[in-house]
N, C-alpha and C. Protein backbone atom coordinates (compact mmCIF):
# COMPACT_ATOMS: atom_id res chain seq x y z
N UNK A 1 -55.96 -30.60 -11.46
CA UNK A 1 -56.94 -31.66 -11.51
C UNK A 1 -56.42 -32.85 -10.74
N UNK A 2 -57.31 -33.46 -9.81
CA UNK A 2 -57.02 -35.07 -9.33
C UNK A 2 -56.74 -35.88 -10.23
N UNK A 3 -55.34 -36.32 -10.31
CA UNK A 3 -55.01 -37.48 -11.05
C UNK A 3 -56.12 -38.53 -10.59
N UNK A 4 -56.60 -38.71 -9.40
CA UNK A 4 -56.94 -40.01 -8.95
C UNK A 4 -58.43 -40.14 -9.50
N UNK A 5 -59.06 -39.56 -10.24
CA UNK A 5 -60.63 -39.06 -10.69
C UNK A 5 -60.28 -40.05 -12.01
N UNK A 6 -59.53 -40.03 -12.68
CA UNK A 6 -59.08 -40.19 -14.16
C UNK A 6 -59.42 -41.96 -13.83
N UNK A 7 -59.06 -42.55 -13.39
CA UNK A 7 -59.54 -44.18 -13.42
C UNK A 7 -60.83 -44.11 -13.20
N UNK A 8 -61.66 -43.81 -11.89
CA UNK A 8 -63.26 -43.98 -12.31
C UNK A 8 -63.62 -43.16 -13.40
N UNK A 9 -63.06 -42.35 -14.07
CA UNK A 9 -63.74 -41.80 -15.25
C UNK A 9 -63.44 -42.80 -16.40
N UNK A 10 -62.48 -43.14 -16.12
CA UNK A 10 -62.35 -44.46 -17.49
C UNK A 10 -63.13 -45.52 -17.26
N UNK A 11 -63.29 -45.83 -15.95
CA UNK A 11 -64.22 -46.83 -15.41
C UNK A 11 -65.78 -46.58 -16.22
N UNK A 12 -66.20 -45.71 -15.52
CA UNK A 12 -67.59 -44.82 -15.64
C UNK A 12 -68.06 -44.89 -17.89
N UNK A 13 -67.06 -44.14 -18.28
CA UNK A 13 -66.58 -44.00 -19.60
C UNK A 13 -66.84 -45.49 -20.43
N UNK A 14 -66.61 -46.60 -19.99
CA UNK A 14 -66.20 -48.17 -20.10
C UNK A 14 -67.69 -48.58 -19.98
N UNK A 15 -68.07 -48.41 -18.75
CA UNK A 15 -69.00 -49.14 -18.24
C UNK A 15 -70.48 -48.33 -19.61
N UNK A 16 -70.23 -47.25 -19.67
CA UNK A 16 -71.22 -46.53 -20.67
C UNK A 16 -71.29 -47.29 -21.88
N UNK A 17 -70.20 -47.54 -22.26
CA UNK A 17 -69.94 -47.99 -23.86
C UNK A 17 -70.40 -49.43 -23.97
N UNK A 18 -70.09 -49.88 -23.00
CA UNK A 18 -70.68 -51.56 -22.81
C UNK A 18 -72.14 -51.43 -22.87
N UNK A 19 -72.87 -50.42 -22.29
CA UNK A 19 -74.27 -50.52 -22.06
C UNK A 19 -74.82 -49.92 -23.61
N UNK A 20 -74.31 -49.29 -24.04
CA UNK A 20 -74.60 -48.48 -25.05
C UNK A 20 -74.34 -48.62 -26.27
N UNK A 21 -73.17 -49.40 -26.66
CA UNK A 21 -72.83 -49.24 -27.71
C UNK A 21 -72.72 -51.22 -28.57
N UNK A 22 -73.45 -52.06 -28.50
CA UNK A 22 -73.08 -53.33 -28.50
C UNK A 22 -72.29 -53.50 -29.88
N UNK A 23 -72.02 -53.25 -30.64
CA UNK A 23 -71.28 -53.58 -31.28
C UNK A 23 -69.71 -53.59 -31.01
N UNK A 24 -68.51 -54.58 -31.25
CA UNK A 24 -67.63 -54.52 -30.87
C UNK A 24 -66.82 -53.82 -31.32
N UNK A 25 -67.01 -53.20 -32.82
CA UNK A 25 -65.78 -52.57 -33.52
C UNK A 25 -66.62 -51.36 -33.65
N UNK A 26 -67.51 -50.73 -33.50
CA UNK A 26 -68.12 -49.12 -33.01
C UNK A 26 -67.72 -49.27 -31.50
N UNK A 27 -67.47 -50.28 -30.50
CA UNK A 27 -67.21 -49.83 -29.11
C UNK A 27 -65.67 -49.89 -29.19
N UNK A 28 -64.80 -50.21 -29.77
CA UNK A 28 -63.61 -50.03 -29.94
C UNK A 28 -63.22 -48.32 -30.30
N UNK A 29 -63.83 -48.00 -31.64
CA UNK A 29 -63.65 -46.83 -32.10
C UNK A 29 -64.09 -46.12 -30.85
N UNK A 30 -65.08 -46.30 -30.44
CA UNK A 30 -65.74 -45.27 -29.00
C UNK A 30 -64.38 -44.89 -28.09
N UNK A 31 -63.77 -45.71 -27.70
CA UNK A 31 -63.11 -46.52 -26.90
C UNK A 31 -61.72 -45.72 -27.09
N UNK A 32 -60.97 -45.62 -28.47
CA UNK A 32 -60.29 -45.24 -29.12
C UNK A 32 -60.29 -43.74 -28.68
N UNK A 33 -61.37 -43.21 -29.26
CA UNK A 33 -62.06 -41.40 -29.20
C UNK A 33 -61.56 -40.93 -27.83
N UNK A 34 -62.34 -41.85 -27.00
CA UNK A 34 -62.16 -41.49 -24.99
C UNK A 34 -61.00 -41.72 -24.65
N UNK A 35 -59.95 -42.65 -25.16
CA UNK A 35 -58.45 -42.38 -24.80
C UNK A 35 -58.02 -41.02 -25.50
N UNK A 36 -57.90 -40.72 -26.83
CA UNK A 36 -57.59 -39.55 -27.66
C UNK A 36 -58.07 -38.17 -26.98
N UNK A 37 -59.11 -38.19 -25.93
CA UNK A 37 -60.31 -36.89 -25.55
C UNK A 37 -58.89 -36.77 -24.48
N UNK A 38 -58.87 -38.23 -23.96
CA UNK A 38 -57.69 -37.93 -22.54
C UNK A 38 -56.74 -37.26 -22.62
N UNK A 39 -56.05 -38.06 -23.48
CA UNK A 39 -54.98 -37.76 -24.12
C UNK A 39 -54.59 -36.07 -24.85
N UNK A 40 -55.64 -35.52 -25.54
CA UNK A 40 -55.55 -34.11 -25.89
C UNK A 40 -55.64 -33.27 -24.74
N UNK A 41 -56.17 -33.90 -23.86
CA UNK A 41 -56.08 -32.89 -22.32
C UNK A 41 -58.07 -32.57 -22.59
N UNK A 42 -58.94 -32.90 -23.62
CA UNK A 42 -60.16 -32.44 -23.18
C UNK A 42 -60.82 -33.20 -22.82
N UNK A 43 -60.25 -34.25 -21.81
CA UNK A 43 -61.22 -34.95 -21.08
C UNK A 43 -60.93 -34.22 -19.40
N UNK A 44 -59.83 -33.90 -19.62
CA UNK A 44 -59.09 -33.12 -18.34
C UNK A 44 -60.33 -31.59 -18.14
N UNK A 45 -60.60 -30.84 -19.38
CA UNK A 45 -61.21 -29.89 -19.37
C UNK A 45 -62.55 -30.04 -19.06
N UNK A 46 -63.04 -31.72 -19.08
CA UNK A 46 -64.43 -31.79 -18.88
C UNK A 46 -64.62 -31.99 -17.30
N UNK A 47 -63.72 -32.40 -16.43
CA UNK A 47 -63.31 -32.45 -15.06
C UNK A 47 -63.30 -31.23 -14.26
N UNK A 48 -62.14 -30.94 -14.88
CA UNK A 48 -62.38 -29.30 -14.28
C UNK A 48 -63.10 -28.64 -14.62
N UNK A 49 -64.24 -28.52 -15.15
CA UNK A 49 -65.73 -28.24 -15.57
C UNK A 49 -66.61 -28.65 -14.33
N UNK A 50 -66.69 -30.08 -13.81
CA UNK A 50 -67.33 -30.87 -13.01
C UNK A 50 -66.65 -29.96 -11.84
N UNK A 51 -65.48 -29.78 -11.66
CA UNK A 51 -64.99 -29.21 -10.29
C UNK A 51 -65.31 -28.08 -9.85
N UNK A 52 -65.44 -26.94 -11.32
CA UNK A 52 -65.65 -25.93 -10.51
C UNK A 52 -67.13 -25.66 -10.60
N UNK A 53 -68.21 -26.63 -10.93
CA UNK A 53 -69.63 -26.78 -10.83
C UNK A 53 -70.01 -27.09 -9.74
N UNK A 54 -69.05 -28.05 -9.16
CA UNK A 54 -69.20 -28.28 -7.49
C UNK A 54 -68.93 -27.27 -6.65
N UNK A 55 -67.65 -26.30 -6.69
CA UNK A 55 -67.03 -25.49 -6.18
C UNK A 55 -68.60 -24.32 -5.93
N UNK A 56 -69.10 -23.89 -7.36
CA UNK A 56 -69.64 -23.07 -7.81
C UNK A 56 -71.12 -23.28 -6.95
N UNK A 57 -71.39 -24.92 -6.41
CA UNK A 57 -72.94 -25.11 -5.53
C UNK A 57 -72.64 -24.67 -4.52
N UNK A 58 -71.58 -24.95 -3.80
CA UNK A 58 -71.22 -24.70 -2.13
C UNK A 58 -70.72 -23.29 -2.12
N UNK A 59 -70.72 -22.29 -3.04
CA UNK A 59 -70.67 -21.02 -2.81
C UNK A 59 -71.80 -20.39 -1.71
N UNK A 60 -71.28 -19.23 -1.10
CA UNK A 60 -72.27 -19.16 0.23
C UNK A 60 -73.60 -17.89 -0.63
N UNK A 61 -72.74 -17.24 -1.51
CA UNK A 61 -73.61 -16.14 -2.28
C UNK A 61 -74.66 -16.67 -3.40
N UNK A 62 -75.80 -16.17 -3.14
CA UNK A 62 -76.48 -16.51 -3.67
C UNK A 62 -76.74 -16.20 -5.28
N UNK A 63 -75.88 -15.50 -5.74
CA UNK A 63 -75.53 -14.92 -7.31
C UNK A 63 -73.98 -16.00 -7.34
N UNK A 64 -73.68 -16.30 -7.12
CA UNK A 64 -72.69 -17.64 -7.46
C UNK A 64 -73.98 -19.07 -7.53
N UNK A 65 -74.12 -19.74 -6.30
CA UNK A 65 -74.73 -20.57 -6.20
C UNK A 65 -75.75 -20.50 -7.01
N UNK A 66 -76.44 -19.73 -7.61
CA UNK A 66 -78.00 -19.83 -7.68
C UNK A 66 -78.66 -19.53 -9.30
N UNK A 67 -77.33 -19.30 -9.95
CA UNK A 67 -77.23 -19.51 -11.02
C UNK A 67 -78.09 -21.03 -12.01
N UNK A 68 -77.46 -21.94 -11.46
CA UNK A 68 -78.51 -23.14 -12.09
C UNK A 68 -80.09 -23.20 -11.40
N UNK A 69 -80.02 -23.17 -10.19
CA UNK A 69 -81.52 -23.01 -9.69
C UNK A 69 -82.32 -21.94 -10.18
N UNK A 70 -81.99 -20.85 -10.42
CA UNK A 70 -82.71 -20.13 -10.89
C UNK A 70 -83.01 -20.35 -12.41
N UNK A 71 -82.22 -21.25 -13.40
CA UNK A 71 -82.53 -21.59 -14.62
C UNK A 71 -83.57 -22.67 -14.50
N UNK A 72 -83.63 -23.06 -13.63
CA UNK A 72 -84.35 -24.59 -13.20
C UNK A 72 -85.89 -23.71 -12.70
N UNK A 73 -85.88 -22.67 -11.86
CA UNK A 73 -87.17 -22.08 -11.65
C UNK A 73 -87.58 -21.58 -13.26
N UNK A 74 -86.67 -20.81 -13.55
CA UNK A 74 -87.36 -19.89 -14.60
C UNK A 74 -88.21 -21.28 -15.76
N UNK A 75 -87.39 -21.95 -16.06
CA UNK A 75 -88.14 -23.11 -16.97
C UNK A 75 -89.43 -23.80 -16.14
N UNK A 76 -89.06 -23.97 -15.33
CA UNK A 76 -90.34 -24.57 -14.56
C UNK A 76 -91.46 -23.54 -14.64
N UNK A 77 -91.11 -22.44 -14.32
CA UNK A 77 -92.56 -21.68 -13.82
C UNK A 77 -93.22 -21.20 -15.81
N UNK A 78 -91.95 -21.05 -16.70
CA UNK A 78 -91.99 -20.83 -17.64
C UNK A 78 -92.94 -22.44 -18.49
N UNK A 79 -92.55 -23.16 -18.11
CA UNK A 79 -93.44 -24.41 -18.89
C UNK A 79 -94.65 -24.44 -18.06
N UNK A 80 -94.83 -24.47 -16.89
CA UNK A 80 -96.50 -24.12 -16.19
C UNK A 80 -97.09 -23.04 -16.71
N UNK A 81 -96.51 -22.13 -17.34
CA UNK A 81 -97.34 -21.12 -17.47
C UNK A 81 -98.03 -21.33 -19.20
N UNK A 82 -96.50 -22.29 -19.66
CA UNK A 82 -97.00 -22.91 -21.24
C UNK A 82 -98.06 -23.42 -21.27
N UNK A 83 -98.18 -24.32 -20.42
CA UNK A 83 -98.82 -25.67 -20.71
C UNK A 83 -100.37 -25.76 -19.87
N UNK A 84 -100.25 -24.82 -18.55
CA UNK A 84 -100.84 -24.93 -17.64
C UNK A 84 -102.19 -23.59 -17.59
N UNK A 85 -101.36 -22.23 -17.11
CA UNK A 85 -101.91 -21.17 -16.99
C UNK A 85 -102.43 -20.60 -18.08
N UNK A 86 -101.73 -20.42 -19.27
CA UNK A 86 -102.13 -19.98 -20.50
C UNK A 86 -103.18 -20.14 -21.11
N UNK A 87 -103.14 -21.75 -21.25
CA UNK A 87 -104.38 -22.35 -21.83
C UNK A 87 -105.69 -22.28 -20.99
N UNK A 88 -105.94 -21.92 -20.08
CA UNK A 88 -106.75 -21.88 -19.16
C UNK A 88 -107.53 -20.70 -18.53
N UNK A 89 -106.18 -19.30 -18.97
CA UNK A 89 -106.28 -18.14 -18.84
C UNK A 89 -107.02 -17.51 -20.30
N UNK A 90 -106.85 -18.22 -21.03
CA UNK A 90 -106.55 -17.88 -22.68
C UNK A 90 -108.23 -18.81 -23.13
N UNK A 91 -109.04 -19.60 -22.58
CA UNK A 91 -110.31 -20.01 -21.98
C UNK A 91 -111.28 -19.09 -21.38
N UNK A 92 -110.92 -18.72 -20.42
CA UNK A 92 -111.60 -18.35 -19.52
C UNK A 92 -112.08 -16.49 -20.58
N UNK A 93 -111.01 -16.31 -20.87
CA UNK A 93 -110.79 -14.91 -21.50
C UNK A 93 -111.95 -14.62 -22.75
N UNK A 94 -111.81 -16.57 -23.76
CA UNK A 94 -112.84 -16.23 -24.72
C UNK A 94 -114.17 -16.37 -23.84
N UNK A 95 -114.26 -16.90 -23.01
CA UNK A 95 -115.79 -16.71 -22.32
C UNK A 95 -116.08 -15.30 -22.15
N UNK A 96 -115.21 -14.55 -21.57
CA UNK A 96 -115.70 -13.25 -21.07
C UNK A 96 -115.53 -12.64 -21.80
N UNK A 97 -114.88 -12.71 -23.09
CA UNK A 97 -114.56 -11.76 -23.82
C UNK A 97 -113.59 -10.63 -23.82
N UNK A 98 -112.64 -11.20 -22.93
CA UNK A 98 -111.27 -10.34 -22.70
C UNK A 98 -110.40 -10.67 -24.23
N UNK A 99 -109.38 -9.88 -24.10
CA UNK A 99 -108.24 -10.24 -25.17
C UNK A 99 -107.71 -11.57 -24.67
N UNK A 100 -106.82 -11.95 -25.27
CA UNK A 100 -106.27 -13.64 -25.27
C UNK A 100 -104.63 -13.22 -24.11
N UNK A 101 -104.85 -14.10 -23.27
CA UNK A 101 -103.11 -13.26 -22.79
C UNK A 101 -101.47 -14.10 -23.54
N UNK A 102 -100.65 -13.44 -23.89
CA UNK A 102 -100.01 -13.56 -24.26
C UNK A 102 -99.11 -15.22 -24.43
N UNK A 103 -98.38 -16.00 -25.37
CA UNK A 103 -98.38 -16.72 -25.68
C UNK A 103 -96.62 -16.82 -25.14
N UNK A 104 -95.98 -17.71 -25.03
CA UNK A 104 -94.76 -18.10 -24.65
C UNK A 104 -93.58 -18.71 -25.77
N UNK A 105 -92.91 -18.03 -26.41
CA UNK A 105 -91.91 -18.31 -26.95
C UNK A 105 -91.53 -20.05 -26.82
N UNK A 106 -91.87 -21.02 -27.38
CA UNK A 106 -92.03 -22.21 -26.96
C UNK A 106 -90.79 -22.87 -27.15
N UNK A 107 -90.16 -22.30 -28.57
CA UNK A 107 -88.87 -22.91 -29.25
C UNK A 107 -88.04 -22.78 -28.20
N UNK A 108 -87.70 -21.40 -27.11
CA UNK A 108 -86.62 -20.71 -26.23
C UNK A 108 -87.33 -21.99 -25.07
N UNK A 109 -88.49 -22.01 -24.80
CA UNK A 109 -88.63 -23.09 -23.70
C UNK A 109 -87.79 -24.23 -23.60
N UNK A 110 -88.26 -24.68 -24.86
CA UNK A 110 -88.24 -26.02 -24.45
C UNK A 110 -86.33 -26.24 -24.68
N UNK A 111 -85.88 -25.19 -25.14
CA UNK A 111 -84.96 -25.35 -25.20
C UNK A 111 -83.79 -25.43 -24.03
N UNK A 112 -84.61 -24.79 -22.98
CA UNK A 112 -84.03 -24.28 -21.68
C UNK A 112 -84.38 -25.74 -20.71
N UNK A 113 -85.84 -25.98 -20.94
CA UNK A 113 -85.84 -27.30 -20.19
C UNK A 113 -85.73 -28.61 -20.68
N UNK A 114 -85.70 -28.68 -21.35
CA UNK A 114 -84.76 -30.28 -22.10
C UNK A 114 -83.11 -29.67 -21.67
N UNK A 115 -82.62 -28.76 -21.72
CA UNK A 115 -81.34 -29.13 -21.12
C UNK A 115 -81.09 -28.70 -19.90
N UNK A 116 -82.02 -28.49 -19.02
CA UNK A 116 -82.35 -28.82 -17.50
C UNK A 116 -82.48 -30.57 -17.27
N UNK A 117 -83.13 -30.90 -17.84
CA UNK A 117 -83.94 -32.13 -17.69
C UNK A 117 -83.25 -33.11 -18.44
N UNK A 118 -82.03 -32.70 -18.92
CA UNK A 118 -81.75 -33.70 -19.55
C UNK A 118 -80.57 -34.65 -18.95
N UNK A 119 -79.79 -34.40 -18.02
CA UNK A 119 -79.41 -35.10 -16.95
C UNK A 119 -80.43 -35.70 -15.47
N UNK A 120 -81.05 -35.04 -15.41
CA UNK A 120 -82.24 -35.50 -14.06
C UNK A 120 -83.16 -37.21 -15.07
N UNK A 121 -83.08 -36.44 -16.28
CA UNK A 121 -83.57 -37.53 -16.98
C UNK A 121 -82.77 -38.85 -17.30
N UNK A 122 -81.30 -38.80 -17.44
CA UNK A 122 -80.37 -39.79 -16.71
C UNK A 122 -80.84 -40.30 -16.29
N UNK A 123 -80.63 -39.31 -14.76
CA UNK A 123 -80.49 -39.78 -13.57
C UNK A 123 -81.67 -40.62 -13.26
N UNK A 124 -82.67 -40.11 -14.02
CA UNK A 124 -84.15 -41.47 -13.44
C UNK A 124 -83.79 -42.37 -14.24
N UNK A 125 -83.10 -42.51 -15.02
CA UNK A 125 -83.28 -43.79 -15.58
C UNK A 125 -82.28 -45.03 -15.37
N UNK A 126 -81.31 -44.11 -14.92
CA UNK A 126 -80.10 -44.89 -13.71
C UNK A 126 -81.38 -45.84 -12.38
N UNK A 127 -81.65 -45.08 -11.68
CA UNK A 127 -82.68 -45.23 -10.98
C UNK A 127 -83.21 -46.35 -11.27
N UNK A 128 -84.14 -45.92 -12.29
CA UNK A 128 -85.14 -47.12 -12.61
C UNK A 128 -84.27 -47.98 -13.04
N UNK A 129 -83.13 -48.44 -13.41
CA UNK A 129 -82.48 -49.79 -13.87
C UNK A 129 -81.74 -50.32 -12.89
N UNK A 130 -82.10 -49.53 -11.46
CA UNK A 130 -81.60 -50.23 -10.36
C UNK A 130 -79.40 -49.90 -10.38
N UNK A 131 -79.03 -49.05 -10.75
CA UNK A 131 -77.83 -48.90 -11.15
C UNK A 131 -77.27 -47.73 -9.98
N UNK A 132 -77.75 -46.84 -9.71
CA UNK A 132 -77.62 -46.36 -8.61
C UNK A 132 -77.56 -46.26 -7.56
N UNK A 133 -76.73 -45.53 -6.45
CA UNK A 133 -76.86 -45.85 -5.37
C UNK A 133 -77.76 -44.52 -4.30
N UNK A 134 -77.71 -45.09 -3.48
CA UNK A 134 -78.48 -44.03 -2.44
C UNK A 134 -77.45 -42.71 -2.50
């Protein structure tokens, strides 16, 4: 692991707790925890996590790389078909009098895209508070 990563992560780490946490003696304890995470070596494990996620995009094979995109399609096409096709298909069906077409496991959905979406969802909100950069 880059020793040299470990200061903007304390940086990064710091700057969170200030935004997040206003109280001074819950941002202490916070504070406390994120030295101790370092210190046990599992803040080290959350790095080299980040590294080989990067490693793992710039793979040239598309069964390496394509692993998250394809979780990112499957939820996508999987919540259009929730929210979108179903209800519409599942309409059209009582008009004509077809059977109803099949319904989507919703609990497994949403479970897949809230933790797709749940960094992009961050990330807009970095965005919108003007905190980001290009």
């Amino acid at each position: 692991m880059n020793p040299l990563i470990l200061g903007p992560l304390f940086e990064v780490g710091k700057t969170l707790l200030d935004r997040f946490i206003p109280d001074p003696e819950a941002k202490r304890q916070a504070e406390a925890e994120f030295v101790r995470m370092a210190a046990e070596g599992e803040l080290k494990q959350v790095v080299a996590q980040l590294e080989i996620n990067a490693r793992e995009a710039q793979h040239p094979s598309i069964f390496v790389s394509g692993g998250r995109p394809f979780f990112l399609w499957v939820g996508g096409v999987g919540f259009a078909y929730s929210v979108i096709i179903q209800p519409v298909l599942a309409w059209i069906a009582a008009i004509k009098g077809w059977p109803a077409p099949p319904d989507v496991n919703q609990d497994l959905l949403w479970v897949v895209v809230t933790g797709l979406l749940g960094l992009s969802g961050l990330r807009s909100a970095e965005k919108f508070k003007g905190v980001a950069s290009k």
